[in-house]
PDB file of N, CA and C in Angstrom:
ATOM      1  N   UNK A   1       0.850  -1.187   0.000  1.00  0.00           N
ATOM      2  CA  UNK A   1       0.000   0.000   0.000  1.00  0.00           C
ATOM      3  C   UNK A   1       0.889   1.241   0.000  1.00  0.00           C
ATOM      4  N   UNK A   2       0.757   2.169  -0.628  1.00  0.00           N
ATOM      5  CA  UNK A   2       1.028   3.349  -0.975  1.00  0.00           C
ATOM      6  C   UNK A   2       1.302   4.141   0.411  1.00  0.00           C
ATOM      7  N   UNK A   3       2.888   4.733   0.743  1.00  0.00           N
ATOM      8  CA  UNK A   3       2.890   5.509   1.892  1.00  0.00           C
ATOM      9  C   UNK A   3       2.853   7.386   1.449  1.00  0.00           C
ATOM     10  N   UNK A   4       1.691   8.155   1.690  1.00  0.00           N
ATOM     11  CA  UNK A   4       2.178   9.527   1.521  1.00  0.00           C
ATOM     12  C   UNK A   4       2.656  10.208   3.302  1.00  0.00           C
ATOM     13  N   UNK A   5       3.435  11.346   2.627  1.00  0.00           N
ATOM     14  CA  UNK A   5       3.791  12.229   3.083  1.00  0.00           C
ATOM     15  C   UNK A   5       3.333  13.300   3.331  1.00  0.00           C
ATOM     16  N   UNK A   6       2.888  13.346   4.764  1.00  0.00           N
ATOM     17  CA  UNK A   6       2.027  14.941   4.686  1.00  0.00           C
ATOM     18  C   UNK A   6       2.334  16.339   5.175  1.00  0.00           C
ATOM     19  N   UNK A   7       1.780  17.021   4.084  1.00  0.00           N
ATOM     20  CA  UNK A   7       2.580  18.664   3.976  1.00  0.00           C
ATOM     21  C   UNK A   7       1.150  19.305   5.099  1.00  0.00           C
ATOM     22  N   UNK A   8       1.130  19.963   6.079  1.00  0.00           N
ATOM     23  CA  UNK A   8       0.235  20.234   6.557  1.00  0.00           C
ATOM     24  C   UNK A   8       0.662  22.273   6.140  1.00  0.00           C
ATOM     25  N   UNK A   9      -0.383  22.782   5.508  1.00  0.00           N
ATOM     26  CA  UNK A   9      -0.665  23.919   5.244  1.00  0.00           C
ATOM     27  C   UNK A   9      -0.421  25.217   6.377  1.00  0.00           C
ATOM     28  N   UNK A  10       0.181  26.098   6.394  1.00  0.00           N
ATOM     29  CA  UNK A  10       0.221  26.823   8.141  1.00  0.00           C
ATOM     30  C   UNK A  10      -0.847  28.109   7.485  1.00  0.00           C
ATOM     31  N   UNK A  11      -1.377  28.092   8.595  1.00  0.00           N
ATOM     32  CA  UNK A  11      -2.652  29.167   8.880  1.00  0.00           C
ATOM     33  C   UNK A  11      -2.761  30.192   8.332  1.00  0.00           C
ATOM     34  N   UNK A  12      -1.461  30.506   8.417  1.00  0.00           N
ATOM     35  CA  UNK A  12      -1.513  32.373   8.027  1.00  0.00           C
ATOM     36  C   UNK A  12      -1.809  32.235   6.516  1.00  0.00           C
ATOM     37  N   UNK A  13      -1.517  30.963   5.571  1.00  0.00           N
ATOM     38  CA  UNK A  13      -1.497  30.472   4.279  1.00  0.00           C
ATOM     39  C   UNK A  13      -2.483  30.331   3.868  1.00  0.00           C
ATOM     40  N   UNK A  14      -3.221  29.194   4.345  1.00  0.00           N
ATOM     41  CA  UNK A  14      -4.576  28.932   4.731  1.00  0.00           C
ATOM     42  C   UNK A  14      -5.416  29.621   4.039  1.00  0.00           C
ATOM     43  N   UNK A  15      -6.142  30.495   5.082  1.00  0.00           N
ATOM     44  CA  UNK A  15      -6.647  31.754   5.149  1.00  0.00           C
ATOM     45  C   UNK A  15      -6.766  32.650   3.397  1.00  0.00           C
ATOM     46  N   UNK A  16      -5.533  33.005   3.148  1.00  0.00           N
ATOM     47  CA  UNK A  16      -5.669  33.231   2.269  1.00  0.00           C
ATOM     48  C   UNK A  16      -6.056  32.356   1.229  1.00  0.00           C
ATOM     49  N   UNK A  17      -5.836  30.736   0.680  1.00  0.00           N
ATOM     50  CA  UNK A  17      -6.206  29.968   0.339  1.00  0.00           C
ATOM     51  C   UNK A  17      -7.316  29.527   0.062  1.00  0.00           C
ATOM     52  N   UNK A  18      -8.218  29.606   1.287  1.00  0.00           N
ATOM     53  CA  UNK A  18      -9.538  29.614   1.318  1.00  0.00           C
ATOM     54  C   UNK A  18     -10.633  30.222   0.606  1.00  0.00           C
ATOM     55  N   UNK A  19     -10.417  32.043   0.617  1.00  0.00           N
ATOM     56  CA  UNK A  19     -10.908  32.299   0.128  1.00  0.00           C
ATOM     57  C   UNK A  19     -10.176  33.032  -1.558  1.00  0.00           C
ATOM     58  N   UNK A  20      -9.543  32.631  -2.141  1.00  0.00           N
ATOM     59  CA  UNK A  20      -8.874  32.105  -3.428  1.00  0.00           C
ATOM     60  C   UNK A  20     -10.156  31.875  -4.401  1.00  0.00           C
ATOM     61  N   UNK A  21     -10.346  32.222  -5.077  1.00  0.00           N
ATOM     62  CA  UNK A  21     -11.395  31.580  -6.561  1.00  0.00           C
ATOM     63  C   UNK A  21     -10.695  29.957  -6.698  1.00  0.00           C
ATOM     64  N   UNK A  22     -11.652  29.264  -7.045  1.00  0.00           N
ATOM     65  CA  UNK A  22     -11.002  27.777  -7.081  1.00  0.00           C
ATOM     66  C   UNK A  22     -10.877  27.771  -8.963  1.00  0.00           C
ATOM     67  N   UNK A  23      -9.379  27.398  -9.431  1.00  0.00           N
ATOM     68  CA  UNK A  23      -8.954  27.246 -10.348  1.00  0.00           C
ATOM     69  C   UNK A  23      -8.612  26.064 -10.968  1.00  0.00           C
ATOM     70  N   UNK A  24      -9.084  25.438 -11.903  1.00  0.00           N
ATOM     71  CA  UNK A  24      -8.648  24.192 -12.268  1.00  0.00           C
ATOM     72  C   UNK A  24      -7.215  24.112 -12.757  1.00  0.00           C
ATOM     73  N   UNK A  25      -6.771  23.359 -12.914  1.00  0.00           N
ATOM     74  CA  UNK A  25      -5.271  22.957 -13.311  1.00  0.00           C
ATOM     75  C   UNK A  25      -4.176  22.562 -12.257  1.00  0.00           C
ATOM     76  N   UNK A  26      -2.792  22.378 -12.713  1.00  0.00           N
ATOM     77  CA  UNK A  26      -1.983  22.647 -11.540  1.00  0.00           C
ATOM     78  C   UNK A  26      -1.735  23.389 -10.118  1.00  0.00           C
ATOM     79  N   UNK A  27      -1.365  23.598  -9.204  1.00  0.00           N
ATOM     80  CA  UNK A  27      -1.856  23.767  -8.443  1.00  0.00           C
ATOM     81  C   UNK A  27       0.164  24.238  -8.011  1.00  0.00           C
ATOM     82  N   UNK A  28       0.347  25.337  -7.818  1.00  0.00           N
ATOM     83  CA  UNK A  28       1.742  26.198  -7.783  1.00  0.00           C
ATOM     84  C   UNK A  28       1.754  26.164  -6.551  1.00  0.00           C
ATOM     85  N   UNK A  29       2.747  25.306  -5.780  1.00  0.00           N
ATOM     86  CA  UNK A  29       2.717  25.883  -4.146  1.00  0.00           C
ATOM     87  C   UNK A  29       4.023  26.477  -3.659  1.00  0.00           C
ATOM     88  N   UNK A  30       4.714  26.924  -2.733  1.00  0.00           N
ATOM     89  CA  UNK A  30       6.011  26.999  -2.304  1.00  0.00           C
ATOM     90  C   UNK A  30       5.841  26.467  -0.755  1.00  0.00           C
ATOM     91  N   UNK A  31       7.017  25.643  -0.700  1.00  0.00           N
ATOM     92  CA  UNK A  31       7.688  25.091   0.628  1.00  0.00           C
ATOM     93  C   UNK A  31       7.485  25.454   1.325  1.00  0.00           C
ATOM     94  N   UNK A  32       7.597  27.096   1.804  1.00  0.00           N
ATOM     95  CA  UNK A  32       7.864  27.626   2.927  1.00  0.00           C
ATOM     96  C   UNK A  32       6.681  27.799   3.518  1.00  0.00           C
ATOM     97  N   UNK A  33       5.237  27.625   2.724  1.00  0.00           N
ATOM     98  CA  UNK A  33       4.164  27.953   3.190  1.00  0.00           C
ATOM     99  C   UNK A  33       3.636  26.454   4.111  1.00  0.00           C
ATOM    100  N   UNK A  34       4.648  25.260   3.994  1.00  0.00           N
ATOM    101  CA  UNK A  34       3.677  23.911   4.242  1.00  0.00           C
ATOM    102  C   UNK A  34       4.928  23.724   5.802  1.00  0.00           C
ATOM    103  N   UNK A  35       4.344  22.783   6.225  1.00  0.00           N
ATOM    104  CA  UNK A  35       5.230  22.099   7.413  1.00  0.00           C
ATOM    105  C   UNK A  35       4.949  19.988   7.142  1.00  0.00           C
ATOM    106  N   UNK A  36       5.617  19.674   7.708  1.00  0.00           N
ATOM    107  CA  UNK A  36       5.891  18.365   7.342  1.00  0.00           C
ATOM    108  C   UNK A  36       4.989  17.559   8.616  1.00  0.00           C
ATOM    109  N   UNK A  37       4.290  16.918   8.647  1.00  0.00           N
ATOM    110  CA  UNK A  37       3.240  16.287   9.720  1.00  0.00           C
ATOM    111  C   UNK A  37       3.149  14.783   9.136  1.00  0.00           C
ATOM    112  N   UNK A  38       4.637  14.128   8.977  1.00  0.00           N
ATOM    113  CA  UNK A  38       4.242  13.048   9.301  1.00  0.00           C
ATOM    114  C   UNK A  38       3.601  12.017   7.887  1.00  0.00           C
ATOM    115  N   UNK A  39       3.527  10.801   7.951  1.00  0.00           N
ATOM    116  CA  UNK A  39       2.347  10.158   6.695  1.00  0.00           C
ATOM    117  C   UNK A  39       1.746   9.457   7.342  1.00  0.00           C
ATOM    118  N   UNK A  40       1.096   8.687   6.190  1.00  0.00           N
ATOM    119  CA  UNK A  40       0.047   7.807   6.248  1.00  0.00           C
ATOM    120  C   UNK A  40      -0.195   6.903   5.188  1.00  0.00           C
ATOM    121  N   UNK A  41      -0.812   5.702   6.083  1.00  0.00           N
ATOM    122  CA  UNK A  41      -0.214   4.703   4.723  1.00  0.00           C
ATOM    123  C   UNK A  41      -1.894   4.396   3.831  1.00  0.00           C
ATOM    124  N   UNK A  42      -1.999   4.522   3.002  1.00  0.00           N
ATOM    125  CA  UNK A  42      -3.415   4.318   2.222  1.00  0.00           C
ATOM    126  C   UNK A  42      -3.407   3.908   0.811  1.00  0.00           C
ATOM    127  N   UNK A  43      -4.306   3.449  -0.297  1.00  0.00           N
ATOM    128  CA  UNK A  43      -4.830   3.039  -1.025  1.00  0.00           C
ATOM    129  C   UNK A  43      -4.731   4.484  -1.876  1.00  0.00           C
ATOM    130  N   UNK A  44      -5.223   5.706  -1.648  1.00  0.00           N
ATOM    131  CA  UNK A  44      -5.067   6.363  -3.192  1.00  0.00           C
ATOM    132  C   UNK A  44      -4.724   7.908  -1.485  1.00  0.00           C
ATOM    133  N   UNK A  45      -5.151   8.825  -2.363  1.00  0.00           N
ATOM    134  CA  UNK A  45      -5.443  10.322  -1.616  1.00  0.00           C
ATOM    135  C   UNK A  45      -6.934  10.272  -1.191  1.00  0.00           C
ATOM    136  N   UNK A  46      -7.693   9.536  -1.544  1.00  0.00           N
ATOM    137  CA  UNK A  46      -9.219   9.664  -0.764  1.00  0.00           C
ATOM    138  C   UNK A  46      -9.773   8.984   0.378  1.00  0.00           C
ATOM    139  N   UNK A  47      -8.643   7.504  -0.046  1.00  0.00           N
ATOM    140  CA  UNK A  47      -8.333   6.721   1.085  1.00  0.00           C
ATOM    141  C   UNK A  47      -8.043   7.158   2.431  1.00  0.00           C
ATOM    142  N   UNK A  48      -6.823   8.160   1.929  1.00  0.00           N
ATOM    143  CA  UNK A  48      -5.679   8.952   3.356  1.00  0.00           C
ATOM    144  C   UNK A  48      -6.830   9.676   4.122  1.00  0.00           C
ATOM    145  N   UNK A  49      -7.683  10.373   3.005  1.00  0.00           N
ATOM    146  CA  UNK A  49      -8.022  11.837   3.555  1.00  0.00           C
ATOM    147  C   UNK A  49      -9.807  10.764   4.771  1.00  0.00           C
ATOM    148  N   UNK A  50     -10.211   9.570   4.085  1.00  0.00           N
ATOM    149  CA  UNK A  50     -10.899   8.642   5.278  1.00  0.00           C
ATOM    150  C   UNK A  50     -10.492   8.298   6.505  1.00  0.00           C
ATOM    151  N   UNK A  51      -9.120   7.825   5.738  1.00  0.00           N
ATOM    152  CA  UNK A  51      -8.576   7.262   7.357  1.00  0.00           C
ATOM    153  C   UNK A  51      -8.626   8.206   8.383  1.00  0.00           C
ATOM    154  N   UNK A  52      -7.921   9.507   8.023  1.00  0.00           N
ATOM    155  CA  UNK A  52      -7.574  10.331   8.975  1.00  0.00           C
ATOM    156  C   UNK A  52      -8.926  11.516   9.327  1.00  0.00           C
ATOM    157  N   UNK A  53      -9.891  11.716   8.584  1.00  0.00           N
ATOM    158  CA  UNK A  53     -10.839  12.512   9.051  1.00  0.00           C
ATOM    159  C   UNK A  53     -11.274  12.372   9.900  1.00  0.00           C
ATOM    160  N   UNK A  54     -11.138  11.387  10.721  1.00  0.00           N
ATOM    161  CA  UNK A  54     -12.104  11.317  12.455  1.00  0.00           C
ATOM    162  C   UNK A  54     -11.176  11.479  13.179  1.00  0.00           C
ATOM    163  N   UNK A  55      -9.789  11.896  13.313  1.00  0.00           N
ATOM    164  CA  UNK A  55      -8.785  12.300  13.786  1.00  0.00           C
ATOM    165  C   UNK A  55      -8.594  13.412  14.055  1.00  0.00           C
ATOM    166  N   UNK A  56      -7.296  13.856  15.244  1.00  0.00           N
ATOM    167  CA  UNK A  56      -6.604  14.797  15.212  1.00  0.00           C
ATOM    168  C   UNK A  56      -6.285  15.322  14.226  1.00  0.00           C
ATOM    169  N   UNK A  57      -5.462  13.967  13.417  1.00  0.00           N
ATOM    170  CA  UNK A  57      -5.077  14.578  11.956  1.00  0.00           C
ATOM    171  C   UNK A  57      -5.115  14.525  11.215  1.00  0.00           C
ATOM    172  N   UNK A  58      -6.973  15.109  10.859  1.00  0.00           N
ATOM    173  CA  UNK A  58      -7.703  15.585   9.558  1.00  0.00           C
ATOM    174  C   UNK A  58      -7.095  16.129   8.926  1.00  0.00           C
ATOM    175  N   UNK A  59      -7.074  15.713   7.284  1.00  0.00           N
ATOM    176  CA  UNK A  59      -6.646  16.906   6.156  1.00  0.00           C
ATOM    177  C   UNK A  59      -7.692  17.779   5.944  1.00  0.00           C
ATOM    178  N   UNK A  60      -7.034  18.738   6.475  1.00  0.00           N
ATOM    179  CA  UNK A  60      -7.954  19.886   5.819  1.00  0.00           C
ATOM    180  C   UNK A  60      -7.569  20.982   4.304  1.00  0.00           C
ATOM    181  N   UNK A  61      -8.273  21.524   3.789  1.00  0.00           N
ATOM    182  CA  UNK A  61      -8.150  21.991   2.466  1.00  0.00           C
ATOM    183  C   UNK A  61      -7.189  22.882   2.664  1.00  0.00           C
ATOM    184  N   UNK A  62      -6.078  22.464   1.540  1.00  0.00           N
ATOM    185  CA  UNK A  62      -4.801  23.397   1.253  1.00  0.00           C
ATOM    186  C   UNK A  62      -3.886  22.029   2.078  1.00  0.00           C
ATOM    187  N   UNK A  63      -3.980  21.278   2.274  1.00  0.00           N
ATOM    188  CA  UNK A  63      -3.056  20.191   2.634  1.00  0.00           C
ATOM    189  C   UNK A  63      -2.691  19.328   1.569  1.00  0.00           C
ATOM    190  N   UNK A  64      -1.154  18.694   1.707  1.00  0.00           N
ATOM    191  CA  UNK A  64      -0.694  18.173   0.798  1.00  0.00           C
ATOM    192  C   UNK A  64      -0.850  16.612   1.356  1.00  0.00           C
ATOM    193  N   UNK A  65      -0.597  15.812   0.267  1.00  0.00           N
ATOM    194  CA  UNK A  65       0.212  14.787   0.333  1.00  0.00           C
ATOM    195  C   UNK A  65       0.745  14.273  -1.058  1.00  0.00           C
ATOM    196  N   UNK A  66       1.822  13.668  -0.603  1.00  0.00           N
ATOM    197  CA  UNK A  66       3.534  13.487  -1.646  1.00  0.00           C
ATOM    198  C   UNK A  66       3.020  12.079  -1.439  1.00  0.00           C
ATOM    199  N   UNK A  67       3.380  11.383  -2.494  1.00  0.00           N
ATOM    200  CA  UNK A  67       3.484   9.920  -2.765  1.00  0.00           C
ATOM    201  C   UNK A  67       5.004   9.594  -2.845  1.00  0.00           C
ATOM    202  N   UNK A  68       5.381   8.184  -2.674  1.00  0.00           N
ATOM    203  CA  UNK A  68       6.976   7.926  -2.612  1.00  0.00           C
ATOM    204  C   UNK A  68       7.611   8.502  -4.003  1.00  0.00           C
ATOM    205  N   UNK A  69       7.020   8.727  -5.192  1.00  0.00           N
ATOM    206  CA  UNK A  69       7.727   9.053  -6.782  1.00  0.00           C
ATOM    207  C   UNK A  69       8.050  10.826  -6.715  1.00  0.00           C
ATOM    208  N   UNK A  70       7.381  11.468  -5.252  1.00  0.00           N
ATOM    209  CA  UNK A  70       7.156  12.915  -5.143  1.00  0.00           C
ATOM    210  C   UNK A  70       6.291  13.573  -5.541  1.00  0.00           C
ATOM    211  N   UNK A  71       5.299  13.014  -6.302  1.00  0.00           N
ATOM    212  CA  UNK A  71       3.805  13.449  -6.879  1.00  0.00           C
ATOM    213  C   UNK A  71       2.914  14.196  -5.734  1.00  0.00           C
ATOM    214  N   UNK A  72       2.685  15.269  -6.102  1.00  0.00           N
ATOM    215  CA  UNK A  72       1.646  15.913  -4.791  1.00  0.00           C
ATOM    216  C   UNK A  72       0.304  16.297  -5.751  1.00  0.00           C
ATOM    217  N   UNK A  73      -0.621  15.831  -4.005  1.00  0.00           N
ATOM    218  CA  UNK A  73      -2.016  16.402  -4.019  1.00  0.00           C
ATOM    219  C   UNK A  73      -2.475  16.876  -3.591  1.00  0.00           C
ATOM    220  N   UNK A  74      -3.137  18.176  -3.490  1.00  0.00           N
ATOM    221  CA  UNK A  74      -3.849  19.248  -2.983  1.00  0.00           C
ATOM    222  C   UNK A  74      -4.665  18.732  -2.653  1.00  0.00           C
ATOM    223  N   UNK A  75      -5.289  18.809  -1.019  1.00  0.00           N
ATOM    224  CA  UNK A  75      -7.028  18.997  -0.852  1.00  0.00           C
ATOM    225  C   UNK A  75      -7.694  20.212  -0.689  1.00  0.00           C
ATOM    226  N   UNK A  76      -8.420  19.952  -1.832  1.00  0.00           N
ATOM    227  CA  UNK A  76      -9.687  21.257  -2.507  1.00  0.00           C
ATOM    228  C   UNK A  76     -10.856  21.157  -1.786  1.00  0.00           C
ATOM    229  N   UNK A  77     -11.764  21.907  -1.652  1.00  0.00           N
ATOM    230  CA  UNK A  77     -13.023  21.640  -1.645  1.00  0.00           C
ATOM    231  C   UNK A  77     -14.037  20.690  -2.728  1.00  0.00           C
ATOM    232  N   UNK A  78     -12.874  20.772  -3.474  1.00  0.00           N
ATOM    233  CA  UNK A  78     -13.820  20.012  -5.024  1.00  0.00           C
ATOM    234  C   UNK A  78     -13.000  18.024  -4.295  1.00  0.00           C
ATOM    235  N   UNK A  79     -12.153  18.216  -4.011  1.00  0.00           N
ATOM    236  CA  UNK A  79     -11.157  17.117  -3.928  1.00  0.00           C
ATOM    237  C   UNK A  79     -10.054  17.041  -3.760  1.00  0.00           C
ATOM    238  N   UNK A  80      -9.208  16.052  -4.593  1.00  0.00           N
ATOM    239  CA  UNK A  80      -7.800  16.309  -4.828  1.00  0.00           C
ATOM    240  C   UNK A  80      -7.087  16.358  -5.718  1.00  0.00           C
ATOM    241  N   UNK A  81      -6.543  17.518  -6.240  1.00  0.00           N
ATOM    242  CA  UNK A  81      -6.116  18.008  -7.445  1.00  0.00           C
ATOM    243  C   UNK A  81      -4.386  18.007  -7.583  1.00  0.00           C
ATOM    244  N   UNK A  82      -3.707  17.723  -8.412  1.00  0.00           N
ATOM    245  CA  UNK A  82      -2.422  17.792  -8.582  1.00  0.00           C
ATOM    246  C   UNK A  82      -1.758  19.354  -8.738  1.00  0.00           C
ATOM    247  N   UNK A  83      -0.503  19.151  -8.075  1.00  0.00           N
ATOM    248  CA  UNK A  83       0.575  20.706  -7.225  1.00  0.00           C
ATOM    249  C   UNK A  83       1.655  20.037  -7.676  1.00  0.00           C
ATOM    250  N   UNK A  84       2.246  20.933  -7.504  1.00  0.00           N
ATOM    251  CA  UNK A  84       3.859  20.734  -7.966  1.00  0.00           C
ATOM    252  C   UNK A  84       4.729  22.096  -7.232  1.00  0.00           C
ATOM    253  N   UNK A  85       5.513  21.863  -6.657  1.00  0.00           N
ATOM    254  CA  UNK A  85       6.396  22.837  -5.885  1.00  0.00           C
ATOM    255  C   UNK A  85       6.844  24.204  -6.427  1.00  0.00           C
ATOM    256  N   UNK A  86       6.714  25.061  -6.097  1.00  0.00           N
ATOM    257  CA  UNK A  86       7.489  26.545  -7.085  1.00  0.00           C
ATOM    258  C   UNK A  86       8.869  26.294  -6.249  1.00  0.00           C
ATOM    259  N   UNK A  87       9.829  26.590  -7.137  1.00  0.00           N
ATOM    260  CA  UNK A  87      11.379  26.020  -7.004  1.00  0.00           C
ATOM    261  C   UNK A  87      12.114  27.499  -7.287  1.00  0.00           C
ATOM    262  N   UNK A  88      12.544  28.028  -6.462  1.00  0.00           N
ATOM    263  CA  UNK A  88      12.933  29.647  -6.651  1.00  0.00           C
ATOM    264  C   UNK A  88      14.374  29.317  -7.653  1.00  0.00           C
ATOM    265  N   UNK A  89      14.289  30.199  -8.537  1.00  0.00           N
ATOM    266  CA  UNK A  89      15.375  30.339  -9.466  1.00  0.00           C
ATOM    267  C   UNK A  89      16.781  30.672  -8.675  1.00  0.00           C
ATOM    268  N   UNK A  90      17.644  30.389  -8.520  1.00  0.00           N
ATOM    269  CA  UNK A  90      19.363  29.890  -7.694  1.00  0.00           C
ATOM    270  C   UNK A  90      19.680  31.151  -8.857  1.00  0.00           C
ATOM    271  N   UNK A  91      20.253  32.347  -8.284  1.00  0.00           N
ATOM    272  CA  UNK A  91      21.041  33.374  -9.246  1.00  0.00           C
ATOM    273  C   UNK A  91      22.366  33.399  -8.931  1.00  0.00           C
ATOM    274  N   UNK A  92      23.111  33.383  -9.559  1.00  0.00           N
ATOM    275  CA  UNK A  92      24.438  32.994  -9.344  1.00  0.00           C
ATOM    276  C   UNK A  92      25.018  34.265  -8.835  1.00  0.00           C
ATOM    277  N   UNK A  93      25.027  35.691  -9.401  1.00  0.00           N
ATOM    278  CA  UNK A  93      25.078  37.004  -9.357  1.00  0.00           C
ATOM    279  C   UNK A  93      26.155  37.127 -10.005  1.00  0.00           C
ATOM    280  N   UNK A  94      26.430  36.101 -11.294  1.00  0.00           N
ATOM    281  CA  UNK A  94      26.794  37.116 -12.565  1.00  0.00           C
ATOM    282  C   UNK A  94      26.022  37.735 -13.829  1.00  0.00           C
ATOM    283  N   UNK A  95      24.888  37.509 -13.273  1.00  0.00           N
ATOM    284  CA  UNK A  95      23.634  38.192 -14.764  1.00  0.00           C
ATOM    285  C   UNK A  95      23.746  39.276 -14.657  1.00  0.00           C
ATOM    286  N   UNK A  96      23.979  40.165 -13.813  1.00  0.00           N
ATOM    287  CA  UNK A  96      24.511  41.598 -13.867  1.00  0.00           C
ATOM    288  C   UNK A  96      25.490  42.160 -14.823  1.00  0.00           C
ATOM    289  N   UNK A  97      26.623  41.231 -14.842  1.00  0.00           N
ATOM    290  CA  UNK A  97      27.952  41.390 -15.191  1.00  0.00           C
ATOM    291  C   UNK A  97      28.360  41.631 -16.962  1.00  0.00           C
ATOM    292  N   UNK A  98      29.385  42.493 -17.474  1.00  0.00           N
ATOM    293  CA  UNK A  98      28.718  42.449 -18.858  1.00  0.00           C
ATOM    294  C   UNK A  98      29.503  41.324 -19.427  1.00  0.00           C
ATOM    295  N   UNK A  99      28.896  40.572 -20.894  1.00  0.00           N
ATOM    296  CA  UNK A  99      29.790  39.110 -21.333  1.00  0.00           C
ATOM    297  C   UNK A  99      31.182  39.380 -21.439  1.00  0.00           C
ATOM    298  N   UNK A 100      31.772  38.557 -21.374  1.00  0.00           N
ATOM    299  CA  UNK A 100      33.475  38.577 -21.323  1.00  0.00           C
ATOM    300  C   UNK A 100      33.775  38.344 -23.118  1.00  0.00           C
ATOM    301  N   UNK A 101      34.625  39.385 -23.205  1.00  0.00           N
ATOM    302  CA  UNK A 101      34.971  39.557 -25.062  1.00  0.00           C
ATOM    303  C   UNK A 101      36.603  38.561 -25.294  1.00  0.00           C
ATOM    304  N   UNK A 102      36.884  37.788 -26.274  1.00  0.00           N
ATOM    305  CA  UNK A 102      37.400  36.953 -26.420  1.00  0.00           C
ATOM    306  C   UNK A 102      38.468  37.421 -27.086  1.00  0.00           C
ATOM    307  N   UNK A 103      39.211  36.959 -27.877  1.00  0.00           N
ATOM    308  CA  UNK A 103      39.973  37.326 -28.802  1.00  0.00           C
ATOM    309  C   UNK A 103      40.091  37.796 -29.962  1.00  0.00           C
ATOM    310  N   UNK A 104      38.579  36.728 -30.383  1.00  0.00           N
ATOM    311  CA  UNK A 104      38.055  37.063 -31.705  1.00  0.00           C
ATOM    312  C   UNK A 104      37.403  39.185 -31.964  1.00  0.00           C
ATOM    313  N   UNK A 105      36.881  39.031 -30.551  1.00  0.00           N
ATOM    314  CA  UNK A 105      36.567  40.444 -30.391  1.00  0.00           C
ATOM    315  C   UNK A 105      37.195  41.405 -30.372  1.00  0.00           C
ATOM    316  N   UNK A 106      38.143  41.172 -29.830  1.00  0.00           N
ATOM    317  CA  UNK A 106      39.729  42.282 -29.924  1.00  0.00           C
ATOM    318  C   UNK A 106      39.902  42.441 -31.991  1.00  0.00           C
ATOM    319  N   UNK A 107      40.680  41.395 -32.192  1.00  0.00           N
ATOM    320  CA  UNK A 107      40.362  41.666 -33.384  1.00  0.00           C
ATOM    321  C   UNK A 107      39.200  42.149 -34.082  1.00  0.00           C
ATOM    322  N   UNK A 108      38.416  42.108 -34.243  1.00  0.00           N
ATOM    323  CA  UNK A 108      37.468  42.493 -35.125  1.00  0.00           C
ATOM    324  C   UNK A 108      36.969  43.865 -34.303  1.00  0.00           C
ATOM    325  N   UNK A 109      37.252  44.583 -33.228  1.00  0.00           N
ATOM    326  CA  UNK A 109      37.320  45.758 -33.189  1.00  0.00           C
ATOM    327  C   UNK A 109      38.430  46.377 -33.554  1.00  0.00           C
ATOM    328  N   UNK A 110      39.658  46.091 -33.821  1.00  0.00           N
ATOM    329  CA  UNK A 110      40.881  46.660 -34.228  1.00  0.00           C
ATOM    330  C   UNK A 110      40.754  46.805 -35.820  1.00  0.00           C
ATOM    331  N   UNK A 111      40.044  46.107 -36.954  1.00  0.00           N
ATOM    332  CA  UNK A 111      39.783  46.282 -37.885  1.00  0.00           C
ATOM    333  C   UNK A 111      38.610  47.073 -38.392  1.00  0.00           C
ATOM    334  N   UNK A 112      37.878  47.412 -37.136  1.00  0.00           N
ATOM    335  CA  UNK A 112      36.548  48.183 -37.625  1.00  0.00           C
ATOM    336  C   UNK A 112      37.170  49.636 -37.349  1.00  0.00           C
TER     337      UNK A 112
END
């Protein structure tokens, strides 16, 4: 049986989440907004979200769960819809910098 991983949503996130227009498609999240609570072992994401609803630890909407391949699912009000992580772009801090001119460039400004 299938073990997920659960991203539990923090409040201040939430909130805003909630009241969000509900959008079909992918589902853009970032890291910093989730905390890690643990898994659960189940049959699909509708399975998880049975087991654990008479619990402490109900999924509630805007909660994740990761399958072992890293696949995540949002719980919506509609259900559970597929997310995928926003991954902040790593800048090295030479895009500032202007390109480095070669040899070929020397020459061909010495002839112009």
């Amino acid at each position: 049986m299938p073990n997920y991983r659960i991203h539990r949503m923090k409040e201040s996130t939430r909130q805003q989440f909630r009241f969000a227009p509900h959008v079909s498609g992918i589902a853009h999240v970032k890291p910093r907004d989730f905390q890690d609570s643990g898994h659960v072992e189940a049959a699909n994401e509708y399975d998880a979200w049975l087991l654990l609803r008479n619990s402490e630890r109900a999924l509630a909407v805007g909660d994740l769960l990761e399958t072992e391949t890293g696949e995540l699912r949002i719980c919506k009000y509609v259900g559970f819809e597929a997310a995928e992580w926003i991954v902040p772009e790593v800048k090295s801090g030479l895009e500032s910098l202007p390109p480095a001119s070669g040899p070929g460039d020397v020459e061909q400004a010495r002839t112009n």
